[in-house]
C-alpha atoms as a PDB file:
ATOM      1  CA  UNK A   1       2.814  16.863 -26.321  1.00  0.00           C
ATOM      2  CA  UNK A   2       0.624  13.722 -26.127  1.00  0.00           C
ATOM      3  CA  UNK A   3      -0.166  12.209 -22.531  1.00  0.00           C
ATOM      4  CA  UNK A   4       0.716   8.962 -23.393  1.00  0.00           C
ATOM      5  CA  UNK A   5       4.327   9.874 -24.423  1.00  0.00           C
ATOM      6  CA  UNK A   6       4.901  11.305 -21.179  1.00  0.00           C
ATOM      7  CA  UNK A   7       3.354   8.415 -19.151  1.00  0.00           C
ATOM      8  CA  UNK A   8       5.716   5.811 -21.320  1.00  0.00           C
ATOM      9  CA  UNK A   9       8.926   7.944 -19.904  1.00  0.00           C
ATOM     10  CA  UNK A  10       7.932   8.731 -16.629  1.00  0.00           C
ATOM     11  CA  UNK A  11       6.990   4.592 -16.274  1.00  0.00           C
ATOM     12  CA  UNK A  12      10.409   3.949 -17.778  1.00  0.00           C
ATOM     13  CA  UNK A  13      12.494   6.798 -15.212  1.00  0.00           C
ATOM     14  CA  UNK A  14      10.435   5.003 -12.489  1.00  0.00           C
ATOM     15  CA  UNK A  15      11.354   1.573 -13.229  1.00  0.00           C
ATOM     16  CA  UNK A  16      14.631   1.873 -14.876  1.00  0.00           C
ATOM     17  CA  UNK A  17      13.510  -1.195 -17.338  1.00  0.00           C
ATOM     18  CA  UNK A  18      11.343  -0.194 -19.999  1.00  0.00           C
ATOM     19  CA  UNK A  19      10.401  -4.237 -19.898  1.00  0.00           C
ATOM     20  CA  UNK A  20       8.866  -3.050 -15.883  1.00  0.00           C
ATOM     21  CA  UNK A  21       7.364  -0.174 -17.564  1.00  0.00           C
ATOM     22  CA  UNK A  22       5.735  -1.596 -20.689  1.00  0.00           C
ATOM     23  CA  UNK A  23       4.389  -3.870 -17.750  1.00  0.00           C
ATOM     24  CA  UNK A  24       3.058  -1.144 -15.950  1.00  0.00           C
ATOM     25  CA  UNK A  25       1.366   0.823 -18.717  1.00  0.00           C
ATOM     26  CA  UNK A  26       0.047  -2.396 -20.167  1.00  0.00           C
ATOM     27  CA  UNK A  27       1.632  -2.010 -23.406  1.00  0.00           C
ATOM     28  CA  UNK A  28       4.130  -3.414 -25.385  1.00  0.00           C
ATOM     29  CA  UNK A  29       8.123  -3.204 -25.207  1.00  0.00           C
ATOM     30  CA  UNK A  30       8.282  -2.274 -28.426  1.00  0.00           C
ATOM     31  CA  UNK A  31       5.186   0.541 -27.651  1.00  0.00           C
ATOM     32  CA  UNK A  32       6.825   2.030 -25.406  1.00  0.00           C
ATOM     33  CA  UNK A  33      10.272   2.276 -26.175  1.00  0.00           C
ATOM     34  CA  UNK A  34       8.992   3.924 -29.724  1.00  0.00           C
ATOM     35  CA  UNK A  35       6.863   6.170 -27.898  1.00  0.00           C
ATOM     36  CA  UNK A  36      10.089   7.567 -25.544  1.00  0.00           C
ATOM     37  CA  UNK A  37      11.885   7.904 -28.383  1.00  0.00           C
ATOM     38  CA  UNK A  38       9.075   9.952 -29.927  1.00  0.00           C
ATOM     39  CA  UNK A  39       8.881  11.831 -27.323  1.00  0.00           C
ATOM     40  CA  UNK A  40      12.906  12.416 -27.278  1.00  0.00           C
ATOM     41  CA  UNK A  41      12.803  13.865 -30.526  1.00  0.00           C
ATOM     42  CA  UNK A  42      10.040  16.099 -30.142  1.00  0.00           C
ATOM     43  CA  UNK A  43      11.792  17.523 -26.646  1.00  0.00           C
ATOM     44  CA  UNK A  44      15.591  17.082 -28.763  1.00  0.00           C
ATOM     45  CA  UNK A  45      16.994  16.024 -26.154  1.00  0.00           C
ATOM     46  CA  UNK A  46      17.924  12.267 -24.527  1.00  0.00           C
ATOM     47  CA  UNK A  47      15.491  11.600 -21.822  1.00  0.00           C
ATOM     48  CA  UNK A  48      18.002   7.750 -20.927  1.00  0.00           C
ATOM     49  CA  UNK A  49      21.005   6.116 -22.153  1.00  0.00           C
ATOM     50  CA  UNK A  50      20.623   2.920 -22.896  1.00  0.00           C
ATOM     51  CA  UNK A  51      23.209   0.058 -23.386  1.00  0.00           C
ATOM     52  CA  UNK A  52      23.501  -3.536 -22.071  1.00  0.00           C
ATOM     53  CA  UNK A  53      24.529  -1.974 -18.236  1.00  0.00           C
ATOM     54  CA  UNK A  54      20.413  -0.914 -18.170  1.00  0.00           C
ATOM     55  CA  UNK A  55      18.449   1.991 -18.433  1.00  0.00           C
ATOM     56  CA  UNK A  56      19.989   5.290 -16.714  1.00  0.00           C
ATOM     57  CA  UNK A  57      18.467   9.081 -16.853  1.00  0.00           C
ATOM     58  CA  UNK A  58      20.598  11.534 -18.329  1.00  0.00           C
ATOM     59  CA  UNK A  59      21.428  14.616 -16.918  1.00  0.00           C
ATOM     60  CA  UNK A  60      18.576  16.514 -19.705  1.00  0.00           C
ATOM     61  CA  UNK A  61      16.150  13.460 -18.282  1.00  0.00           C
ATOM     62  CA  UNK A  62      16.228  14.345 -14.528  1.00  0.00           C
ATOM     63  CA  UNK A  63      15.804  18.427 -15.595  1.00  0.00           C
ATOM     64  CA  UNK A  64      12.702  17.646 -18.076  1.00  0.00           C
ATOM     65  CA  UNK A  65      11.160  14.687 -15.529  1.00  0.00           C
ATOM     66  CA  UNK A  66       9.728  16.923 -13.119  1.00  0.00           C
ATOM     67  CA  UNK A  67       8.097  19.212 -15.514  1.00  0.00           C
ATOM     68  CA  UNK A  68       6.633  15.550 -17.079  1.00  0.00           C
ATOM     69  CA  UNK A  69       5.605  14.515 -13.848  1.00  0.00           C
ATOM     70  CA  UNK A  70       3.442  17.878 -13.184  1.00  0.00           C
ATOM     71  CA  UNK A  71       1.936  17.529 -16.604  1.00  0.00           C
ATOM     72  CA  UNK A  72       0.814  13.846 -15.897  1.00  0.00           C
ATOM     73  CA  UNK A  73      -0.334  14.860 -12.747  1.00  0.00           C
ATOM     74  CA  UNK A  74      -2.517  17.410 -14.139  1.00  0.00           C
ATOM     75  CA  UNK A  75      -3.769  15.017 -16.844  1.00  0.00           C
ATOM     76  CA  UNK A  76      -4.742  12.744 -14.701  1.00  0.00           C
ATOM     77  CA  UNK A  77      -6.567  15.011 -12.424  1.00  0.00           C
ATOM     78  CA  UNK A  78      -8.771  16.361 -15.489  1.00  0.00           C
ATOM     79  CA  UNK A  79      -9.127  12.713 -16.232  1.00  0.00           C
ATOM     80  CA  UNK A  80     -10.839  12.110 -13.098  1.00  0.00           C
ATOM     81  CA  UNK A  81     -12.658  15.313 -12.834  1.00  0.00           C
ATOM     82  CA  UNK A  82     -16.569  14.892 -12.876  1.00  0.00           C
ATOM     83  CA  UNK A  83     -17.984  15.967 -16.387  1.00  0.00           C
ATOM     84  CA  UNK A  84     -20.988  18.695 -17.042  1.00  0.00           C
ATOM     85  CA  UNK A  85     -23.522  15.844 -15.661  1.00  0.00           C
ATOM     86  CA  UNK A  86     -21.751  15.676 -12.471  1.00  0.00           C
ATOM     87  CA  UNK A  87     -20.448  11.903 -13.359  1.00  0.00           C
ATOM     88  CA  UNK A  88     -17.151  11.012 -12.428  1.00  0.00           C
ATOM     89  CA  UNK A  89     -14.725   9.216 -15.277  1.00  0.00           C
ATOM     90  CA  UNK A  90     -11.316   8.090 -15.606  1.00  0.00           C
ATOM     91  CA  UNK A  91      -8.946   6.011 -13.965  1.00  0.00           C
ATOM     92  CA  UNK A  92      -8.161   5.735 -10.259  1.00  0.00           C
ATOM     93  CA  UNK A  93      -5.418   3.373  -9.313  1.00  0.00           C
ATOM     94  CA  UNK A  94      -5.577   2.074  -5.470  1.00  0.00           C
ATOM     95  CA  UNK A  95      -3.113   0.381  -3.224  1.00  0.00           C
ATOM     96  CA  UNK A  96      -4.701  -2.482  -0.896  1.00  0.00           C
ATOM     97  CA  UNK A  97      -2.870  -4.974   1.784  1.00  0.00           C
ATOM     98  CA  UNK A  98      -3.227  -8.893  -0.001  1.00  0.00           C
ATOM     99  CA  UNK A  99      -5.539  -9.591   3.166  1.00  0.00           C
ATOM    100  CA  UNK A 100      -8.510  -6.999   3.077  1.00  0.00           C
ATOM    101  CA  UNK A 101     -11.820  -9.541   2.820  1.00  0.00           C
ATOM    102  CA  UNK A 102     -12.995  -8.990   6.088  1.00  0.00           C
ATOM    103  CA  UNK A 103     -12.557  -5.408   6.380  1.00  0.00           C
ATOM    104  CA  UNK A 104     -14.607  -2.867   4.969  1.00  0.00           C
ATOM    105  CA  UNK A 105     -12.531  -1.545   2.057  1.00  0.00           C
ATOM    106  CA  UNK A 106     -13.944  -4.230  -0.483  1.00  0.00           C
ATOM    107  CA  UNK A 107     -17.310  -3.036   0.272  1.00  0.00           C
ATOM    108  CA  UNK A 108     -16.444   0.344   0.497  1.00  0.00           C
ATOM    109  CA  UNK A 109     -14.548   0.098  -3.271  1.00  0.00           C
ATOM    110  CA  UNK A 110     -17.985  -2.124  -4.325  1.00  0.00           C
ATOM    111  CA  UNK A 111     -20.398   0.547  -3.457  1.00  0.00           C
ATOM    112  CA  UNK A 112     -18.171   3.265  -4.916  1.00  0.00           C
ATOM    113  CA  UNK A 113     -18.195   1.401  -8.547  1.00  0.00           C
ATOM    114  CA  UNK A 114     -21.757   1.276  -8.210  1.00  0.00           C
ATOM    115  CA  UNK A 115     -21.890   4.737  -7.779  1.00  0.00           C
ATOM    116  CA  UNK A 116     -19.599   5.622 -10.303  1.00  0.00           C
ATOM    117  CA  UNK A 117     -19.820   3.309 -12.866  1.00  0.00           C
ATOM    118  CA  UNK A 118     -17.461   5.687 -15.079  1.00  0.00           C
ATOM    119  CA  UNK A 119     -14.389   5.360 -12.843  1.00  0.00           C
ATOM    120  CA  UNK A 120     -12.196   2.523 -13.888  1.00  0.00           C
ATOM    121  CA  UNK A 121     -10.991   0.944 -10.578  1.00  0.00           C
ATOM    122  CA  UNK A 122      -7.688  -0.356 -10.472  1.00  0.00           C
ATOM    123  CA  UNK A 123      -6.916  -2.672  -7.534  1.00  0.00           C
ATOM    124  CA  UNK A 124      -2.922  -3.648  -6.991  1.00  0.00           C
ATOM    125  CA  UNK A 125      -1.918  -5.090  -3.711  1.00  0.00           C
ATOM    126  CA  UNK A 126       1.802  -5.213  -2.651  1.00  0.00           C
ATOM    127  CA  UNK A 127       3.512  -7.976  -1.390  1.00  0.00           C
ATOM    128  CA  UNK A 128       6.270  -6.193   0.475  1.00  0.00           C
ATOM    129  CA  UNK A 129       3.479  -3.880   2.468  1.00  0.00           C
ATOM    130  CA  UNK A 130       2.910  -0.508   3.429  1.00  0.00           C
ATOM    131  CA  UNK A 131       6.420   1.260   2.346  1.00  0.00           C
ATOM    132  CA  UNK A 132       5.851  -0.008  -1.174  1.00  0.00           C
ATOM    133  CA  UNK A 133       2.491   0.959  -1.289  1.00  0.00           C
ATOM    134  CA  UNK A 134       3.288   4.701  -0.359  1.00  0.00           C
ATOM    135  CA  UNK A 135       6.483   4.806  -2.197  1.00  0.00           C
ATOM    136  CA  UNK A 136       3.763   3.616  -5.429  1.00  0.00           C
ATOM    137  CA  UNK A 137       1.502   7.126  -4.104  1.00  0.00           C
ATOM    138  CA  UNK A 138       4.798   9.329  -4.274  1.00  0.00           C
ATOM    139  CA  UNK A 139       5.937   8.386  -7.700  1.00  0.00           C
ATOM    140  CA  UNK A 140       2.332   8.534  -9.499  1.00  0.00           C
ATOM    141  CA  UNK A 141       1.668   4.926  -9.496  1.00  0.00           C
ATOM    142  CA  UNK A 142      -1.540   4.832  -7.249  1.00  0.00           C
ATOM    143  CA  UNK A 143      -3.894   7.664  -6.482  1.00  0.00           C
ATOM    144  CA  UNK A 144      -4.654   6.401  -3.489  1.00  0.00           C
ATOM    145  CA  UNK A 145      -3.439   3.429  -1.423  1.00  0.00           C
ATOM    146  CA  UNK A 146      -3.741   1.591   2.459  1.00  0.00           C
ATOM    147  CA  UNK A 147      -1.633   2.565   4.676  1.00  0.00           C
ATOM    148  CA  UNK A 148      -0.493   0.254   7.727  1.00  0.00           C
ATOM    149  CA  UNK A 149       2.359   2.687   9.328  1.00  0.00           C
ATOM    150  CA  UNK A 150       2.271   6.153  11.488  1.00  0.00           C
ATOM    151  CA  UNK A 151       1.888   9.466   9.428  1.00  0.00           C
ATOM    152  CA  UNK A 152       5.130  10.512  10.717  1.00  0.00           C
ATOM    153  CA  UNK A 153       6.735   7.847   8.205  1.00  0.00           C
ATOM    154  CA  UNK A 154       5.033   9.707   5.075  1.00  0.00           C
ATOM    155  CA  UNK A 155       5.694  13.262   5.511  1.00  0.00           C
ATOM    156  CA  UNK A 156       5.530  14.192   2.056  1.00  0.00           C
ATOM    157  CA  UNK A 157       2.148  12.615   1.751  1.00  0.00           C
ATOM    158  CA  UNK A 158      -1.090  13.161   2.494  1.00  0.00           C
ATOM    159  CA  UNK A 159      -1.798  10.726   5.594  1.00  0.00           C
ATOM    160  CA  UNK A 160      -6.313  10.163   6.355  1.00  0.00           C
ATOM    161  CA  UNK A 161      -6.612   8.614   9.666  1.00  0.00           C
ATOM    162  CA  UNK A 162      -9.039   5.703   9.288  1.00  0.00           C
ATOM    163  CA  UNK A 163      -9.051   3.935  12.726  1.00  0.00           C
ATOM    164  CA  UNK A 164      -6.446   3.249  15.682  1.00  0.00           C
ATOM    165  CA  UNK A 165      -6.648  -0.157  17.309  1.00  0.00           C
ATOM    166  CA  UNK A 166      -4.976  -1.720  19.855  1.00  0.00           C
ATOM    167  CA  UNK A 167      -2.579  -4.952  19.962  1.00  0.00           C
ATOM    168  CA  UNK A 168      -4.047  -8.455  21.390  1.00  0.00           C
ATOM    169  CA  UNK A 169      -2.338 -11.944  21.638  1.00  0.00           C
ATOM    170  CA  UNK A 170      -3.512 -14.462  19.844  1.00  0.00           C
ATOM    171  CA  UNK A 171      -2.672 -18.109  21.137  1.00  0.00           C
ATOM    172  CA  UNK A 172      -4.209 -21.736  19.839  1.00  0.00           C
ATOM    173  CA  UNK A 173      -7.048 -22.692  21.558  1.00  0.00           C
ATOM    174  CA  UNK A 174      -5.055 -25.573  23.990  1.00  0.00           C
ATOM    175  CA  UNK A 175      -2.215 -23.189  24.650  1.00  0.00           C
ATOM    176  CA  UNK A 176      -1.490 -22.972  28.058  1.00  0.00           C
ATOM    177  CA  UNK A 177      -1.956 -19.115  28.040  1.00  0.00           C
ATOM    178  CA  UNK A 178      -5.247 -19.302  26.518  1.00  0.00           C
ATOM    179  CA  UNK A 179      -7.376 -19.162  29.637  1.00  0.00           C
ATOM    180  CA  UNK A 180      -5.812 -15.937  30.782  1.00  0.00           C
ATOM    181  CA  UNK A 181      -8.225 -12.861  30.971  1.00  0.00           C
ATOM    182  CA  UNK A 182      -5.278 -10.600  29.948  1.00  0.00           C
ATOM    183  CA  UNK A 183      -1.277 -11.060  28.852  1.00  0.00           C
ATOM    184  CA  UNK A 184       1.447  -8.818  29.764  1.00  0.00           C
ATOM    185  CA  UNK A 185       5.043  -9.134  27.148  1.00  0.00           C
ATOM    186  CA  UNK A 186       6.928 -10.654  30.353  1.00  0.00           C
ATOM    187  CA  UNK A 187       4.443 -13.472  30.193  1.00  0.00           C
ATOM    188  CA  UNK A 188       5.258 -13.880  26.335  1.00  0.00           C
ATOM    189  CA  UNK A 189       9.250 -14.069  26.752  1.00  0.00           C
ATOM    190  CA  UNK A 190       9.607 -17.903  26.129  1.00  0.00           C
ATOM    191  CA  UNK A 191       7.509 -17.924  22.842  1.00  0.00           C
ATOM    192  CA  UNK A 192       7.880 -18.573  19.794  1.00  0.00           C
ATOM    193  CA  UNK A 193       6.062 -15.955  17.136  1.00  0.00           C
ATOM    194  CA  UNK A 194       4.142 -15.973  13.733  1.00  0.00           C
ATOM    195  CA  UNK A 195       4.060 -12.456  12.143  1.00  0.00           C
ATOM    196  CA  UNK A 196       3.985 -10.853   8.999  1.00  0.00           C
ATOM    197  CA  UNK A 197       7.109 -10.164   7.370  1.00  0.00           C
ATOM    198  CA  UNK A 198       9.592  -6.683   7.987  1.00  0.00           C
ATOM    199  CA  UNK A 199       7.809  -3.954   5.782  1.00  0.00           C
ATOM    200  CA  UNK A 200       4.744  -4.690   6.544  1.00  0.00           C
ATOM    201  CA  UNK A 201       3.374  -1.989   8.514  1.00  0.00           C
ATOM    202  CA  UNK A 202       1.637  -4.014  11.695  1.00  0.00           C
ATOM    203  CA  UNK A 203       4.943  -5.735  11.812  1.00  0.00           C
ATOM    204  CA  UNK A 204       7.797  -2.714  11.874  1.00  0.00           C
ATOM    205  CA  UNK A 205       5.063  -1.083  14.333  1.00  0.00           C
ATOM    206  CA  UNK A 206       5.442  -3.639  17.045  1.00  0.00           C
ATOM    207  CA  UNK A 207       8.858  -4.402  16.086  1.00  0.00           C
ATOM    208  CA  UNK A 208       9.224  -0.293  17.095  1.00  0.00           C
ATOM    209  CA  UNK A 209       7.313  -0.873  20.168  1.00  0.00           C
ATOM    210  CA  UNK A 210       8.946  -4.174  21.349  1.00  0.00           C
ATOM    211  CA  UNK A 211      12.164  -2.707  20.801  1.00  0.00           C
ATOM    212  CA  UNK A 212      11.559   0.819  22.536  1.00  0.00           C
ATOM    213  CA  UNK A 213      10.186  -1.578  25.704  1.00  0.00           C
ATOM    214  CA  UNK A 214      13.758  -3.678  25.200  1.00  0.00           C
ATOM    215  CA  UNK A 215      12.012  -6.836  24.324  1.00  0.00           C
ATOM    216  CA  UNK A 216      13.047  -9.383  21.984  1.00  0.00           C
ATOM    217  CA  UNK A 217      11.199 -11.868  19.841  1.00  0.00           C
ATOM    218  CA  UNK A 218      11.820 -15.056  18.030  1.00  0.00           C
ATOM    219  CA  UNK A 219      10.127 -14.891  15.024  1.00  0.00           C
ATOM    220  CA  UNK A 220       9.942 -18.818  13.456  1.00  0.00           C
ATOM    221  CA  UNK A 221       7.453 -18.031  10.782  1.00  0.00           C
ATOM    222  CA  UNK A 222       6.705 -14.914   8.782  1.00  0.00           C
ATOM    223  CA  UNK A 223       3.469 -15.016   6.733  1.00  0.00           C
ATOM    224  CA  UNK A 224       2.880 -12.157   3.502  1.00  0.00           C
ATOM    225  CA  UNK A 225      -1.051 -13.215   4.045  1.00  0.00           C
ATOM    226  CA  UNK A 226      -2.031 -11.315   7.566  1.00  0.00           C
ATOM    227  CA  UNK A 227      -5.353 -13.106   7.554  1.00  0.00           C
ATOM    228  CA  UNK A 228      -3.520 -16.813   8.150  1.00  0.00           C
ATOM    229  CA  UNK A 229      -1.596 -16.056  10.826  1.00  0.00           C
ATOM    230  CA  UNK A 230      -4.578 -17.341  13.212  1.00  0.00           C
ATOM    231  CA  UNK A 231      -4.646 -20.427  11.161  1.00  0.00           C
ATOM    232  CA  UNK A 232      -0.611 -20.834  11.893  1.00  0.00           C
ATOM    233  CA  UNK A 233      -1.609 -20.139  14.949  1.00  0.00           C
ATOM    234  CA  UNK A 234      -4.169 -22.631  15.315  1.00  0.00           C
ATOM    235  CA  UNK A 235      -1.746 -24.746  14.286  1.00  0.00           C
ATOM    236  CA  UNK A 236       0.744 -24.565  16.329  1.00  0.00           C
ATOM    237  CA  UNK A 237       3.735 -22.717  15.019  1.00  0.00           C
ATOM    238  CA  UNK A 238       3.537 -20.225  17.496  1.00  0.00           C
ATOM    239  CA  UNK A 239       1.645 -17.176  19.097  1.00  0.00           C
ATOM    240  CA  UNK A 240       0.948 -13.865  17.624  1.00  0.00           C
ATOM    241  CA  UNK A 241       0.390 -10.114  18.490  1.00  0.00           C
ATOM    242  CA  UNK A 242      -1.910  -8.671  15.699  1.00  0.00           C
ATOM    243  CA  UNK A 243      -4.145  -5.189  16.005  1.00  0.00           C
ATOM    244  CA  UNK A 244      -7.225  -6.139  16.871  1.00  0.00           C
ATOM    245  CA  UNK A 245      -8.708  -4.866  13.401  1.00  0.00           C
ATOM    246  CA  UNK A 246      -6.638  -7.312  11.438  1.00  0.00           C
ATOM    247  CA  UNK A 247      -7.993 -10.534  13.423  1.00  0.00           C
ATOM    248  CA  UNK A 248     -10.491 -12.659  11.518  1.00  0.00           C
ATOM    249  CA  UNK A 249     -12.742 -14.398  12.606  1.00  0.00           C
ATOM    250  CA  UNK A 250     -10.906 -17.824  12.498  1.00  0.00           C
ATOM    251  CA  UNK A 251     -11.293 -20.867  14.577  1.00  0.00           C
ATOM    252  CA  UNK A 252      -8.740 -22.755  16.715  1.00  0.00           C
ATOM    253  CA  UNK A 253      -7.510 -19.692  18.455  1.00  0.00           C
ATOM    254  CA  UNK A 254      -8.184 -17.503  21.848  1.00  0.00           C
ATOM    255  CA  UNK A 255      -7.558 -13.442  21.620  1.00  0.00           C
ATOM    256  CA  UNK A 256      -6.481 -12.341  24.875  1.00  0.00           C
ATOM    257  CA  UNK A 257      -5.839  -8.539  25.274  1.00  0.00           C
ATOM    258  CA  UNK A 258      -2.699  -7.228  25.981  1.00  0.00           C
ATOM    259  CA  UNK A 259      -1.769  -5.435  29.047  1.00  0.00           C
ATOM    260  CA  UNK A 260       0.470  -2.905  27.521  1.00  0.00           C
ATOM    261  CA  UNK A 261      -0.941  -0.739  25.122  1.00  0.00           C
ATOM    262  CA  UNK A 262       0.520  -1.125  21.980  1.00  0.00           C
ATOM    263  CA  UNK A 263      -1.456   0.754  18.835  1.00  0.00           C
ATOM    264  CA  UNK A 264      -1.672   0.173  15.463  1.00  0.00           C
ATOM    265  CA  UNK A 265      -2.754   3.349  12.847  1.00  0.00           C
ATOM    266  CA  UNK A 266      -5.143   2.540   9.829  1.00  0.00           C
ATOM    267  CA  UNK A 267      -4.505   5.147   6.975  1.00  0.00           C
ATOM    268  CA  UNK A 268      -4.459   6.288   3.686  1.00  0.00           C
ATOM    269  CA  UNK A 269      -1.908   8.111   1.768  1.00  0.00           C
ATOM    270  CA  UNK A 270      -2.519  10.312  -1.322  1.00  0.00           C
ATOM    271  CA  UNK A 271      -0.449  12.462  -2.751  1.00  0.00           C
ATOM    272  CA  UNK A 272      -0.948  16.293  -1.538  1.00  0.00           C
ATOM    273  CA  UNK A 273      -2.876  17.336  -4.663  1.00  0.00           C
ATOM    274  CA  UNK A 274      -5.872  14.701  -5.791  1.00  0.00           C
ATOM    275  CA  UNK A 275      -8.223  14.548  -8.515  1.00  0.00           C
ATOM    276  CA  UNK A 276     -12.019  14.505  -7.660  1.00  0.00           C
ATOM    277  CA  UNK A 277     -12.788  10.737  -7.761  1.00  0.00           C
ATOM    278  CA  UNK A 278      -9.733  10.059  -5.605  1.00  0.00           C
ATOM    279  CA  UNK A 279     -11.346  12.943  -3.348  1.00  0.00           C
ATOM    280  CA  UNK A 280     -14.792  11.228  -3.697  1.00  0.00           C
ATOM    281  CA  UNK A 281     -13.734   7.689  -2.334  1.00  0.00           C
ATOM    282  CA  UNK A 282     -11.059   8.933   0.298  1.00  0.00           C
ATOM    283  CA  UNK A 283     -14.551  10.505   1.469  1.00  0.00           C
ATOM    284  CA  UNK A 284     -16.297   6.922   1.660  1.00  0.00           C
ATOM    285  CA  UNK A 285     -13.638   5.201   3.269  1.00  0.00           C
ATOM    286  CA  UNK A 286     -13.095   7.745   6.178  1.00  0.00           C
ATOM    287  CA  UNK A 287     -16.802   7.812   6.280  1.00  0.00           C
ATOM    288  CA  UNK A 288     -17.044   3.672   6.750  1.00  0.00           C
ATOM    289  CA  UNK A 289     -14.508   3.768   9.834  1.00  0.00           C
END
């Protein structure tokens, strides 16, 4: 059975669009619909039905998929294995927040393609945040991806612990609040908020946290780019609460700790069962934090 058969159906039972798929496979429509169909013929058996409705997986699809998906799986982890020479190859796919310049992970990803030259990095960053990135992990999209929300919330994945950092306020640099040594949330009730939007994991963290402490927030501006929340900040649209590892250096603005201690987790998710070069940067990043 050829591996690229089974990636073409498994991209099309993911996505339900064999348009999304082609997309995701970098091939063409036309590729990849002839390659299901291939594959159809040589299981005999109807993997999707397919009529103007969309793409659905028939009852013979959603037996046969989970066999396909262990196959792939093991594919890709001989892909990635390290050859006689002790070089890794392949492909490693990795999930990364859209704001990640002034944390480590570029440099971390940098030194590991220096390292391993033979490893063809794939970088994909999500624009609805952490619960897309791990749902990516769980369906074989990404090896390997950030993670911005407690391991409890991924229990079928593998969660790596990279730091835990606390929550600080950050107010413009003329806001009245600014010369405080500390804040406490009763001294925030009258403001208004920048954050990032719901999904992202530093946001449904605090929202968890705010709530559990029966606080509410009005939230005027929500911002998919974590890094320029200071600089809406700055500007005036409001005050933010942001763990401490996410705030950039930025100008206009005062951090100010906050009294309660509210904690944001910094993980990774892979799936259970990895492939050596996933294995070999997982190392590198726990090692950097």
């Amino acid at each position: 059975m050829e591996t690229r058969l089974v990636e073409y159906a498994i991209a099309v039972a993911d996505e339900l669009s064999f348009t999304r798929a082609a997309q995701r496979v970098y091939a063409a429509q036309s590729t990849v619909s002839a390659g299901v169909r291939a594959l159809e013929r040589e299981l005999g058996t109807a993997l999707f039905e397919r009529d103007q409705r969309g793409v659905r997986i028939t009852a013979a699809g959603e037996a046969v998929l989970p066999a396909l998906r262990t196959l792939a799986d093991a594919e890709a982890r001989a892909r990635t294995a390290a050859d006689p020479r002790g070089e890794l190859r392949g492909q490693l796919r990795i999930g990364v927040f859209s704001s990640v310049s002034y944390l480590a992970i570029p440099r971390v990803i940098g030194a590991f393609h220096r390292e391993h030259p033979l490893v063809d990095l794939r970088l994909r960053a999500s624009s609805s945040g952490s619960a897309e990135l791990a749902d990516a992990v769980r369906r074989g999209r990404l090896d390997l991806s950030l993670y911005g929300l407690p391991a409890a919330t991924a229990p079928d994945l593998a969660v790596h612990r990279l730091a835990t950092t606390p929550y600080a306020v950050i107010v413009a640099a003329d806001h009245h609040l600014a010369s405080r040594a500390e804040l406490a949330l009763r001294d925030l009730a009258d403001e208004r908020f920048v954050d990032a939007p719901v999904g992202f994991g530093n946001r449904d963290v605090l929202d968890a946290a705010l709530s559990a402490r029966g606080v509410v927030r009005d939230v005027r501006a929500e911002v998919t780019e974590t890094n320029s929340i200071p600089v809406f900040v700055a500007g005036g649209l409001g005050i933010a609460l942001l763990p401490e590892l996410l705030i950039p250096p930025s100008e206009g603005i005062a951090v100010i700790p906050l009294n309660e201690r509210i904690t944001w987790e910094f993980n990774v998710v892979t799936r259970t069962s990895t492939g050596s070069a996933t294995a070999a940067l997982l190392e590198q990043l726990l090692a950097a934090y």
